[in-house]
Each structure stands twice: as structure tokens, then as C-alpha cells.
C-alpha atoms as a PDB file:
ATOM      1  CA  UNK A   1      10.063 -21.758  10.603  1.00  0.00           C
ATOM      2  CA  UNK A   2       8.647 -21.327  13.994  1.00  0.00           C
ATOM      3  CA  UNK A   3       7.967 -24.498  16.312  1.00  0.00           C
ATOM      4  CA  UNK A   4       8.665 -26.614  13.323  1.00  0.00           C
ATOM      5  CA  UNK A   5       4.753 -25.652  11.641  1.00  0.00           C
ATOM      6  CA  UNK A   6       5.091 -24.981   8.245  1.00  0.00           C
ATOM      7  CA  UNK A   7       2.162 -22.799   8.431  1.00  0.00           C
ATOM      8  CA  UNK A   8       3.772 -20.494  11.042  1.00  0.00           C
ATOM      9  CA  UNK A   9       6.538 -17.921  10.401  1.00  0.00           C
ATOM     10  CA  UNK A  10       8.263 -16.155  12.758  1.00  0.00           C
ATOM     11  CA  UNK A  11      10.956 -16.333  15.970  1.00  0.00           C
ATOM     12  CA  UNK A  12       9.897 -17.674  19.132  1.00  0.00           C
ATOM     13  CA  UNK A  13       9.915 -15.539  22.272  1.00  0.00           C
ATOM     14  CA  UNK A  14      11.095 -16.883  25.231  1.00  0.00           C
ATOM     15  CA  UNK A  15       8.301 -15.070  27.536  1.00  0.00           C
ATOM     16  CA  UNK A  16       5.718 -14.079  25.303  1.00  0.00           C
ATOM     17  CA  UNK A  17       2.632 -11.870  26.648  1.00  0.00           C
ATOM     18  CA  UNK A  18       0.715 -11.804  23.307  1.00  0.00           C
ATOM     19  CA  UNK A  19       1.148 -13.386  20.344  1.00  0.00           C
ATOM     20  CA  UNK A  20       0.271 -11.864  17.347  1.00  0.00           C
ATOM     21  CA  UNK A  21      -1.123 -13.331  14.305  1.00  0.00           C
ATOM     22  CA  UNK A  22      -0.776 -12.274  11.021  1.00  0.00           C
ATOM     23  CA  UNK A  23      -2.539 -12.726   7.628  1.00  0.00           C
ATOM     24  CA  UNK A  24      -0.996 -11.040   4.521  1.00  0.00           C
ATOM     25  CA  UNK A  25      -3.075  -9.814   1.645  1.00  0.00           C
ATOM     26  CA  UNK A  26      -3.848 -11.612  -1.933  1.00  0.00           C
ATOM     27  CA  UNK A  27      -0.144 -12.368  -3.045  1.00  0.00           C
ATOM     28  CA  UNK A  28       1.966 -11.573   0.285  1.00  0.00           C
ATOM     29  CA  UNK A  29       3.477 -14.243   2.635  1.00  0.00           C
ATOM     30  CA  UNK A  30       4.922 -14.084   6.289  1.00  0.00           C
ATOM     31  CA  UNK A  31       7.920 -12.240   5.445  1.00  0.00           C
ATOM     32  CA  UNK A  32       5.931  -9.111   4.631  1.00  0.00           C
ATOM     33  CA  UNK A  33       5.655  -9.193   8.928  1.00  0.00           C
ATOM     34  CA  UNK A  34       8.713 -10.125   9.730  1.00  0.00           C
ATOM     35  CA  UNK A  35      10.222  -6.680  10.110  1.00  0.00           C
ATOM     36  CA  UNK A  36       7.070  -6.009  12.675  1.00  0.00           C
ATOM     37  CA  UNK A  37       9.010  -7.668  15.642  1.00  0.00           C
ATOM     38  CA  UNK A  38      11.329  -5.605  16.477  1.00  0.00           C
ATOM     39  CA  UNK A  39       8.872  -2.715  16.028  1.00  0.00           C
ATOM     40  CA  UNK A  40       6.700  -4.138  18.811  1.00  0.00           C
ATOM     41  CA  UNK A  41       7.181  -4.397  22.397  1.00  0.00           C
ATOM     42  CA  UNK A  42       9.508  -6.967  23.094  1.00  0.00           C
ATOM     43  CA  UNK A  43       6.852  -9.254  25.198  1.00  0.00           C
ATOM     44  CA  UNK A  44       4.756  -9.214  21.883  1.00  0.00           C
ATOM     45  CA  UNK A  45       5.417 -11.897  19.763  1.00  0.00           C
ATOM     46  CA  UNK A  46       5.197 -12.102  15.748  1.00  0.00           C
ATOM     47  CA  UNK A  47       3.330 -15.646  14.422  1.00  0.00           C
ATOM     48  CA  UNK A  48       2.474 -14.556  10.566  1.00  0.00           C
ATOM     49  CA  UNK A  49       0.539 -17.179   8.645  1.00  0.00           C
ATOM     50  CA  UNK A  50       2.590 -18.744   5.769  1.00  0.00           C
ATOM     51  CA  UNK A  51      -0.087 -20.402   2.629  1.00  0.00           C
ATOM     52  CA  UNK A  52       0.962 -22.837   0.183  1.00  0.00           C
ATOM     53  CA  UNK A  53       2.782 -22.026  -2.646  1.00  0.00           C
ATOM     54  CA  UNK A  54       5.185 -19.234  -1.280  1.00  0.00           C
ATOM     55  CA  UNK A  55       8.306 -18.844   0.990  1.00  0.00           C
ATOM     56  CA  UNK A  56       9.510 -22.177   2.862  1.00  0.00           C
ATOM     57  CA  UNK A  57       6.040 -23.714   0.675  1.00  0.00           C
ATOM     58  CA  UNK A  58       7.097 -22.719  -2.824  1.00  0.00           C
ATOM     59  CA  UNK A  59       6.762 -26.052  -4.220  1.00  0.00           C
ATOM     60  CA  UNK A  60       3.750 -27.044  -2.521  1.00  0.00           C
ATOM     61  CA  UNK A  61       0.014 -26.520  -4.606  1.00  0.00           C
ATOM     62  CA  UNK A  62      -0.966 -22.954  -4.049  1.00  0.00           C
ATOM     63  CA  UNK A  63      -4.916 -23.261  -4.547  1.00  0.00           C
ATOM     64  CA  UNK A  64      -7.083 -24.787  -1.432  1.00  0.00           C
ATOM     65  CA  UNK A  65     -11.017 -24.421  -0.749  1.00  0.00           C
ATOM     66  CA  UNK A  66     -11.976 -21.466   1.334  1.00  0.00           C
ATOM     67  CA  UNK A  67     -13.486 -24.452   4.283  1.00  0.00           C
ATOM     68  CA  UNK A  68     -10.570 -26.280   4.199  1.00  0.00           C
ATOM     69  CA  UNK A  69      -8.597 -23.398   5.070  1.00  0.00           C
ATOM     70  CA  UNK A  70     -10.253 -21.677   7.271  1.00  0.00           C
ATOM     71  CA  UNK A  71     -10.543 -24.882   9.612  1.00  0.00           C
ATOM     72  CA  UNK A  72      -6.658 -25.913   8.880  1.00  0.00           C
ATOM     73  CA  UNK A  73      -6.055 -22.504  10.295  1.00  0.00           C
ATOM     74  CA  UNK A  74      -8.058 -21.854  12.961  1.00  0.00           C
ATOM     75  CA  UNK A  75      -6.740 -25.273  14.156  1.00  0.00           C
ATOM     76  CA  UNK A  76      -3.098 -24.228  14.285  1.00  0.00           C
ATOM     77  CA  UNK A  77      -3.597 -21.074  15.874  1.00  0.00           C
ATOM     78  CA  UNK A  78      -5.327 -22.866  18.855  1.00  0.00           C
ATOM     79  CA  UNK A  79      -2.240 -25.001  18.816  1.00  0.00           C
ATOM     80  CA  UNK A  80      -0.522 -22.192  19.688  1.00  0.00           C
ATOM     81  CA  UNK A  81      -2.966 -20.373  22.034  1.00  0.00           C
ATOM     82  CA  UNK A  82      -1.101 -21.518  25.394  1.00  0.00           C
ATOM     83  CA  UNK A  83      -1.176 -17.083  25.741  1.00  0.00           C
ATOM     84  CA  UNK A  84      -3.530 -14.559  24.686  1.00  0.00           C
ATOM     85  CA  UNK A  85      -3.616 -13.201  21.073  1.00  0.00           C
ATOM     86  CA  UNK A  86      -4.690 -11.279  18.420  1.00  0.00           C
ATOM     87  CA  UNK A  87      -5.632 -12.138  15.121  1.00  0.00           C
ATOM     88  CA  UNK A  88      -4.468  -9.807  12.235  1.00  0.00           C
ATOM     89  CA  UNK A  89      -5.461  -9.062   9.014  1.00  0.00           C
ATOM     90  CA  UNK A  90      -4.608  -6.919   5.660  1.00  0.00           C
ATOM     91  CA  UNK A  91      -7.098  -7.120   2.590  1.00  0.00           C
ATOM     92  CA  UNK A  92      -7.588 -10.853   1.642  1.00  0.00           C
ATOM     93  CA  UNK A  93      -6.046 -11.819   4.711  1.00  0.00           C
ATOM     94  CA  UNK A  94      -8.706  -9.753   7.323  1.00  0.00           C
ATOM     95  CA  UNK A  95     -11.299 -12.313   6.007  1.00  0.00           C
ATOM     96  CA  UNK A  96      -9.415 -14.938   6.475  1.00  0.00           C
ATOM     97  CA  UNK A  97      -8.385 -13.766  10.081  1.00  0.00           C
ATOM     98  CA  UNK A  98     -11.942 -12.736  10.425  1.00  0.00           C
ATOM     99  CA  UNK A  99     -13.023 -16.649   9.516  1.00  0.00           C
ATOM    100  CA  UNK A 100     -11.119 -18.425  11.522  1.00  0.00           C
ATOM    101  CA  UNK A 101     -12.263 -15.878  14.932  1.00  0.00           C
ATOM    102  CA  UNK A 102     -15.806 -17.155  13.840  1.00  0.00           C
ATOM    103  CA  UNK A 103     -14.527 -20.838  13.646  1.00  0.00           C
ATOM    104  CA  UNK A 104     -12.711 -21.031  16.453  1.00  0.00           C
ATOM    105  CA  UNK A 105     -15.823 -19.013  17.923  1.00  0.00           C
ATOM    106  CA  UNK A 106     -18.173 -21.897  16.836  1.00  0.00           C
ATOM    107  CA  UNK A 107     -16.130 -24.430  17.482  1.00  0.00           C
ATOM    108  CA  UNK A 108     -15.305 -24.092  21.085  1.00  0.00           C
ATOM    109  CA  UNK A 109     -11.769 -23.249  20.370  1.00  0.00           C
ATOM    110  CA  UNK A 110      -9.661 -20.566  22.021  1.00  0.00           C
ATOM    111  CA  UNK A 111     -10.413 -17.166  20.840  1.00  0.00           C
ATOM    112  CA  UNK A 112      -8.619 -13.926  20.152  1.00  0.00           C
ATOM    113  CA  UNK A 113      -8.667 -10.891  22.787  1.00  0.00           C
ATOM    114  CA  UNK A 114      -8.914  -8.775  19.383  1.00  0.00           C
ATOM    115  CA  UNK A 115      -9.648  -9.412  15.568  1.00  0.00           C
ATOM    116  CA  UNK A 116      -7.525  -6.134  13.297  1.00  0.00           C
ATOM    117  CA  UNK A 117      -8.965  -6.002   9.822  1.00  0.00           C
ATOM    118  CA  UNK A 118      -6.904  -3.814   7.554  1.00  0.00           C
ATOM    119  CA  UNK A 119      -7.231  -2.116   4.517  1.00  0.00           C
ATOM    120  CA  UNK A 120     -10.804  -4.398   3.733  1.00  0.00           C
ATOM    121  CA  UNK A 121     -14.424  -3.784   3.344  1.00  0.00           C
ATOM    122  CA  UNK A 122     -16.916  -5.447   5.800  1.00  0.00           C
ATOM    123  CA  UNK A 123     -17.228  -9.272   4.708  1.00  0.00           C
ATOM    124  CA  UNK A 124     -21.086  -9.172   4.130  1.00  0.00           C
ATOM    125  CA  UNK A 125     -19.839  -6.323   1.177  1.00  0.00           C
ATOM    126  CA  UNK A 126     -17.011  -7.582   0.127  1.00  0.00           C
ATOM    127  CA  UNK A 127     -16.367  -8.607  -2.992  1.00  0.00           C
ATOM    128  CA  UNK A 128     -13.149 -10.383  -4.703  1.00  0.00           C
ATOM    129  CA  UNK A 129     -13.488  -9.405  -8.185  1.00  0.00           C
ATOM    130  CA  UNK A 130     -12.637 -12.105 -11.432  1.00  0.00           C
ATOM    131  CA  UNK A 131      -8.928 -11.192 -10.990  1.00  0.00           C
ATOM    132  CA  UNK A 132      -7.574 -14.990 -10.932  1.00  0.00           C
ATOM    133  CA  UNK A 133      -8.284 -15.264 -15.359  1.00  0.00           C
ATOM    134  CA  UNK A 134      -5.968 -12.855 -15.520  1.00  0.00           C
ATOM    135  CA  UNK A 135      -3.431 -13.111 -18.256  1.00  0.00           C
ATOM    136  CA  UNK A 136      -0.058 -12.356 -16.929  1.00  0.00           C
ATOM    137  CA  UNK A 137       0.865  -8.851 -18.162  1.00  0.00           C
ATOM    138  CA  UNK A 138      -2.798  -8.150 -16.748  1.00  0.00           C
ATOM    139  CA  UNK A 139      -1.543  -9.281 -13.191  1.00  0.00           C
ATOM    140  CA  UNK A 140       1.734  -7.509 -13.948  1.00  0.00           C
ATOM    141  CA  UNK A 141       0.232  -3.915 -14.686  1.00  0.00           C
ATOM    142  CA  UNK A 142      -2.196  -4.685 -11.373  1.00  0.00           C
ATOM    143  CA  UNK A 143       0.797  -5.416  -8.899  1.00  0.00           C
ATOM    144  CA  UNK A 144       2.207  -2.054 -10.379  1.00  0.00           C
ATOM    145  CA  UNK A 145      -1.131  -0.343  -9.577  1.00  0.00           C
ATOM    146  CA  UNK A 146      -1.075  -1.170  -6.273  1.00  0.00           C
ATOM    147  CA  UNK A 147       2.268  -0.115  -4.890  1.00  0.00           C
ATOM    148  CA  UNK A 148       2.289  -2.980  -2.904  1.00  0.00           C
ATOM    149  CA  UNK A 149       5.262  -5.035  -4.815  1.00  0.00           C
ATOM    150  CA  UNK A 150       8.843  -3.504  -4.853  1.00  0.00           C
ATOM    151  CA  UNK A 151       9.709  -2.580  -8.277  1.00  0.00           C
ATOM    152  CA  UNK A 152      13.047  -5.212  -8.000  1.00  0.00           C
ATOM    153  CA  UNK A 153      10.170  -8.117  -8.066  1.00  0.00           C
ATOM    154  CA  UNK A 154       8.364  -6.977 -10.806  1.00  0.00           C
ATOM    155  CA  UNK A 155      11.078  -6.599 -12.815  1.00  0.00           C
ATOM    156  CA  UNK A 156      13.170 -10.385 -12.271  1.00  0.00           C
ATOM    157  CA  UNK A 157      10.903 -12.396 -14.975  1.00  0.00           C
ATOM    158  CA  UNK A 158      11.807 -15.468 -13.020  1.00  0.00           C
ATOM    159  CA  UNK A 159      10.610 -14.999  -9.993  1.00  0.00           C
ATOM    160  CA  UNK A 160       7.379 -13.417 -11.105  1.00  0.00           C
ATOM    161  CA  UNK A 161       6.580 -16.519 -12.745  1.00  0.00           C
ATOM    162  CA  UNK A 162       6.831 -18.137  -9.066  1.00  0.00           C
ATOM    163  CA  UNK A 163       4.083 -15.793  -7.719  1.00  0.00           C
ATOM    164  CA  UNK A 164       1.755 -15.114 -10.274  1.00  0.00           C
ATOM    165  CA  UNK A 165       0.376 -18.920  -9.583  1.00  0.00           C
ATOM    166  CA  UNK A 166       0.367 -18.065  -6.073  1.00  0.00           C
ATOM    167  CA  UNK A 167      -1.319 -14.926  -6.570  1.00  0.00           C
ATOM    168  CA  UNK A 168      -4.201 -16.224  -8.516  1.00  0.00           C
ATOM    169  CA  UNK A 169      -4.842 -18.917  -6.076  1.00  0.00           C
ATOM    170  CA  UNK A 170      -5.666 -15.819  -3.711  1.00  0.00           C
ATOM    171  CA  UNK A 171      -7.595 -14.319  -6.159  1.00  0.00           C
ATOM    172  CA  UNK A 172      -9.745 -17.419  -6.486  1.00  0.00           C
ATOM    173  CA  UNK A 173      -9.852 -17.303  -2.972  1.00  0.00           C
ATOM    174  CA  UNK A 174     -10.974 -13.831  -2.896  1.00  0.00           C
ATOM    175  CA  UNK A 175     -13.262 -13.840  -5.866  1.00  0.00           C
ATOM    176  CA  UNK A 176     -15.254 -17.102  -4.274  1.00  0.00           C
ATOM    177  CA  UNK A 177     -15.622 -15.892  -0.760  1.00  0.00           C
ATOM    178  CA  UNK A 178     -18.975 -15.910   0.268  1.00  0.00           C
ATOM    179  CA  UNK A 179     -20.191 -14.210   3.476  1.00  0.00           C
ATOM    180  CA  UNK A 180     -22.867 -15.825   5.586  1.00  0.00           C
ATOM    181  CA  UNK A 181     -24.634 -14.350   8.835  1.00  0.00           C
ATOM    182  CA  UNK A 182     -23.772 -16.287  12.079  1.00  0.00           C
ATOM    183  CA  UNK A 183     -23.139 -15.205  15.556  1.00  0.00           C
ATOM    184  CA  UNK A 184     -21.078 -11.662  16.398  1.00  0.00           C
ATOM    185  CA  UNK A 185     -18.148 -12.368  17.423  1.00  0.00           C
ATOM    186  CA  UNK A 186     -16.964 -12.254  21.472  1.00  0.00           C
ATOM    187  CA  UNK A 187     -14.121 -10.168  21.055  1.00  0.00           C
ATOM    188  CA  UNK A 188     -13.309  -6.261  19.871  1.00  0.00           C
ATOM    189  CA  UNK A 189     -12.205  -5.893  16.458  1.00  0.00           C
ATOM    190  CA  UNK A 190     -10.309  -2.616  15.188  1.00  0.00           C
ATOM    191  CA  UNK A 191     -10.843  -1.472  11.571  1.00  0.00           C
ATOM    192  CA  UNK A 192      -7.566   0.107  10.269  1.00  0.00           C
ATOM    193  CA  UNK A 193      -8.096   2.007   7.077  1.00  0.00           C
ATOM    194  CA  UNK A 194      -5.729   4.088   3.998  1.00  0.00           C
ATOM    195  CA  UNK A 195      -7.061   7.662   3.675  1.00  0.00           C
ATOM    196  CA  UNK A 196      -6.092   7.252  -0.095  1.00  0.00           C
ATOM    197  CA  UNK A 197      -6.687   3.552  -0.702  1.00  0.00           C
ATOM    198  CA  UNK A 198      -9.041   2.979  -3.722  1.00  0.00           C
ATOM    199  CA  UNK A 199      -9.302  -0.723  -2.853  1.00  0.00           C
ATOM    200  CA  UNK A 200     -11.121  -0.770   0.267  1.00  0.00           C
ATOM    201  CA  UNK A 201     -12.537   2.773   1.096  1.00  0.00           C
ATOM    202  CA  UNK A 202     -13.091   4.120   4.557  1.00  0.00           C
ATOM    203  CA  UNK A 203     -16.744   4.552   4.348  1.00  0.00           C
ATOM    204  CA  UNK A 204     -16.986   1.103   3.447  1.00  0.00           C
ATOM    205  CA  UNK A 205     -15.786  -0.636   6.695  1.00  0.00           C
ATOM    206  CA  UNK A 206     -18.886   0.273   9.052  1.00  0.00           C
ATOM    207  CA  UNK A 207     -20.159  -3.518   8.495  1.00  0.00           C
ATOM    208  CA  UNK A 208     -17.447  -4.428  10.978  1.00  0.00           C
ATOM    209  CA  UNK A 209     -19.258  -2.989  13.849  1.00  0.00           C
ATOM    210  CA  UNK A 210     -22.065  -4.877  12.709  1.00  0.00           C
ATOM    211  CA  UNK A 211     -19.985  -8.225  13.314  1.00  0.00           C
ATOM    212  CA  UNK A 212     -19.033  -8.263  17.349  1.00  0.00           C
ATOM    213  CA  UNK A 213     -20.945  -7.749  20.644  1.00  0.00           C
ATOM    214  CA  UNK A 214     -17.697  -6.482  22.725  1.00  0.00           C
ATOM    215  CA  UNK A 215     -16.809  -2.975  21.163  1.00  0.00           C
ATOM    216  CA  UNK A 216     -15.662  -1.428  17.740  1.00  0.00           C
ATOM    217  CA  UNK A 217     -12.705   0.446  16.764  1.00  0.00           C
ATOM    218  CA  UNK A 218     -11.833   2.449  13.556  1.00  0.00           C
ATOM    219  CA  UNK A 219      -8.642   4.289  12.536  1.00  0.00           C
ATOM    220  CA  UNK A 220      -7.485   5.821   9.436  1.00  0.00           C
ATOM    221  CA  UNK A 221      -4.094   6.329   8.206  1.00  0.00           C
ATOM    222  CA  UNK A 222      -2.160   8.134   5.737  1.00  0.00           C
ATOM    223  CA  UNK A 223      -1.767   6.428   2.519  1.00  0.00           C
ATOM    224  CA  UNK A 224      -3.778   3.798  -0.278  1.00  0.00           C
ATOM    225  CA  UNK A 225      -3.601   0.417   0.216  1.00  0.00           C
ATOM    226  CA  UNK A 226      -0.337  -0.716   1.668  1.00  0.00           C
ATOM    227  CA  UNK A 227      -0.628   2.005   4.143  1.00  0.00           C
ATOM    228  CA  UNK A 228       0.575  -0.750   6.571  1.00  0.00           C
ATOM    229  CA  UNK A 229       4.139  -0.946   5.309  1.00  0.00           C
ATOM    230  CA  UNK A 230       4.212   3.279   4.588  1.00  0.00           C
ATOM    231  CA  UNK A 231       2.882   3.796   8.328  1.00  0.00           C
ATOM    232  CA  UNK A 232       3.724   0.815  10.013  1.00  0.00           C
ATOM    233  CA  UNK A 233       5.463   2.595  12.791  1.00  0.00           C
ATOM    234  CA  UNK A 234       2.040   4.607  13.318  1.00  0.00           C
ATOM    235  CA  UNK A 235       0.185   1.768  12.889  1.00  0.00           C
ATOM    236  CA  UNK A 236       1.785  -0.513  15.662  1.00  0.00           C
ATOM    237  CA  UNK A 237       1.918   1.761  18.116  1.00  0.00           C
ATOM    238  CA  UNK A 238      -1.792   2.556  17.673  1.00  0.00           C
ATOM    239  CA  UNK A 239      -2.689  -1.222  17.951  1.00  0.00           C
ATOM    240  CA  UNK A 240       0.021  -1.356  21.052  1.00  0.00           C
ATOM    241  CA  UNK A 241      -1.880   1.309  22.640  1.00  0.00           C
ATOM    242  CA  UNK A 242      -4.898  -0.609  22.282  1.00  0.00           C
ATOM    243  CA  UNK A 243      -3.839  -3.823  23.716  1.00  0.00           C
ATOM    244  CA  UNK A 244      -1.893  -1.959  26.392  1.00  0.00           C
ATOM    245  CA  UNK A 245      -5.586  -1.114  27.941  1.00  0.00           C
ATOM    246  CA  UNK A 246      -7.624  -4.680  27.491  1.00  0.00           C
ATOM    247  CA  UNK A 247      -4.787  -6.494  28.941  1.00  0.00           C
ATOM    248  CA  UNK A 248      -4.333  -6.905  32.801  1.00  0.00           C
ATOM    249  CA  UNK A 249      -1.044  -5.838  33.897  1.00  0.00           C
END
């Protein structure tokens, strides 16, 4: 667990240039990034947020209040803000990544050089449907719909009964988001979208420009929802290429 923060997964760097935060979707945890470090360049380094309830946290209560988190979050990322970085997010996890830009925004903290929102529709239109009532084969045949749990998990009974608490706590989460209006943001944000995902459409993201002053990028990749672990090669290098230009040499 990386500089002894429970909320932090990841391997320290020993000369960082960027640090890179991550936010997994409804149900993942920071090992779903883990694999991204050695994909990057090797001054990059990977910080992916771990929640409550899963990984290291598995006995700890999964469910906390949208406000809480945000602010517990945005406060340990400016712990860690001694470099530049970027705040990333897939699904469930680009409004959280978006929240905590506006916090630390708000709040006089350290911001990121860029916000990534994957695989999400603009806050002000998002909308976390009544997934958490669930009844368990209900979540089951869901996971299976979205490709986005390997088929070994679904399948050992034990473990699933680990997650599915977990994984309504991020529906609730998700299903009592509510947007408000406030300030752009200072930084760029890039909108990274799944030509095929029937979650969070590509015509649905042009909100995000709507929600910064300092520039707008979209990019669409093959593949539905998870297209971040299916093109995660493409997608890295894309965002690499991006933060290879706003960064001075």
C-alpha cells in the first residue's frame, strides 16, 4: 500500500514527473490499474484510489456519503501533490475524479494539470440508476452484461458474496449523485469514450466541455464499456501523447 495510505494503491517511484490518479468504476478497486505502470512511461507514476470495503479494506464498511468522500479524497490527493498530476476516471469513478478537481478547485487546494473522464456521461446528465435494491442474481446477470468482471469471479460463490456489498455501496453512490452548477474547472479535461458502449454513449459526453475554461478533448475507442482494459495500450499512449505537450520539458 503506497506511503502507508490506505486509500492509495500503487508503487512509489523514485523520480516521479507525474503522478497519476486513478478512480475505478462502480465495483472495481486499485488493482484494476495496477497493470497500467509498466505500460506508462517510466517517469509516470500509478496512485489508484482504493474505497472501503475492497482489496487491503475488505473488512472495513463499504457505504460512505457522497460529501464525505469527495472531501476525504480530494484531501489525500493534495497530500500527495508535491508533483504535478492528473486525475483519472472510468464510469462511477470520472465523477468522483471530476468532484474532487472541483473541491480541491474551491478549496484552494492543489489542482490537476488534467481531469480524464472515461466511459461516463457529463455529470449535469448523468444518472445512476436504482441498481443498489438489487437482489443478488439481479447483480449477478448485470456484472455478466457488462463484460467488465472475468468470468473466474463470477463463478467462485464466495467471493462474490465479498463484492456484491461493495458493489451496491457504489451503486448507492451512483444512484444519489446529484450534480450542481459551480465554477468550470482551471484545467483541460479529456473525454475518452467506447464506440460500442451502451452505458455511457458518445454523443452523450459533450456536457464535459461545458465544465472547464482551459480546453476540451474527446476520443473514442474501440469497444463497450470496459474499452479501457480491451484498448488500454491505445488508450495510454493517447493520454501520454497528451501530457507529453502541456508539460514543460
Amino acid at each position: 500500500m503506497m506511503h502507508n495510505n490506505r486509500w492509495l494503491g500503487g508503487q512509489p517511484l523514485a523520480r516521479p514527473r507525474l503522478r497519476l490518479f486513478c478512480f475505478a468504476h462502480a465495483g472495481g478497486n486499485s488493482a484494476d490499474f495496477m497493470a497500467w505502470q509498466a505500460q506508462l512511461a517510466p517517469d509516470i507514476e500509478v496512485c489508484a484510489i482504493q474505497l472501503p470495503g475492497r482489496g487491503e479494506r475488505w473488512s472495513e464498511q463499504p457505504r460512505i456519503a457522497m460529501p464525505l468522500l469527495i472531501e476525504t479524497l480530494a484531501r489525500v490527493v493534495a497530500c500527495h501533490a508535491d508533483i504535478p498530476f492528473v486525475l483519472f476516471g472510468h464510469s462511477l469513478g470520472a465523477i468522483l475524479a471530476f468532484e474532487v478537481a472541483r473541491y480541491c478547485q474551491c478549496h484552494g487546494l492543489p489542482v490537476p494539470v488534467h481531469l480524464v473522464v472515461s466511459g461516463c456521461s457529463a455529470p449535469a446528465h448523468f444518472s445512476g440508476q436504482r441498481r443498489d435494491v438489487l437482489d443478488d442474481n439481479a447483480l449477478m446477470d448485470l456484472l455478466k452484461q457488462m463484460n467488465g468482471t472475468p468470468a473466474e469471479v463470477l463463478a467462485h460463490k464466495e467471493l462474490m458474496q465479498l463484492v456484491l456489498p461493495m458493489l451496491r455501496a457504489d451503486f448507492e453512490l451512483a444512484h444519489t449523485y446529484a450534480y450542481s452548477s459551480g465554477p468550470r474547472l482551471s484545467m483541460p479535461i479529456i473525454a475518452l469514450a467506447g464506440t460500442a458502449d451502451d452505458y455511457a454513449q458518445a454523443d452523450s459526453f459533450s456536457g464535459w466541455r461545458d465544465e472547464t475554461d482551459a480546453g476540451y478533448d474527446q476520443f473514442q475507442f474501440s469497444g463497450g464499456h470496459f474499452f479501457i482494459q480491451e484498448r488500454s495500450a491505445e488508450v495510454l499512449a493517447c493520454l501520454m501523447g497528451k501530457w507529453r505537450k502541456s508539460q514543460p520539458a
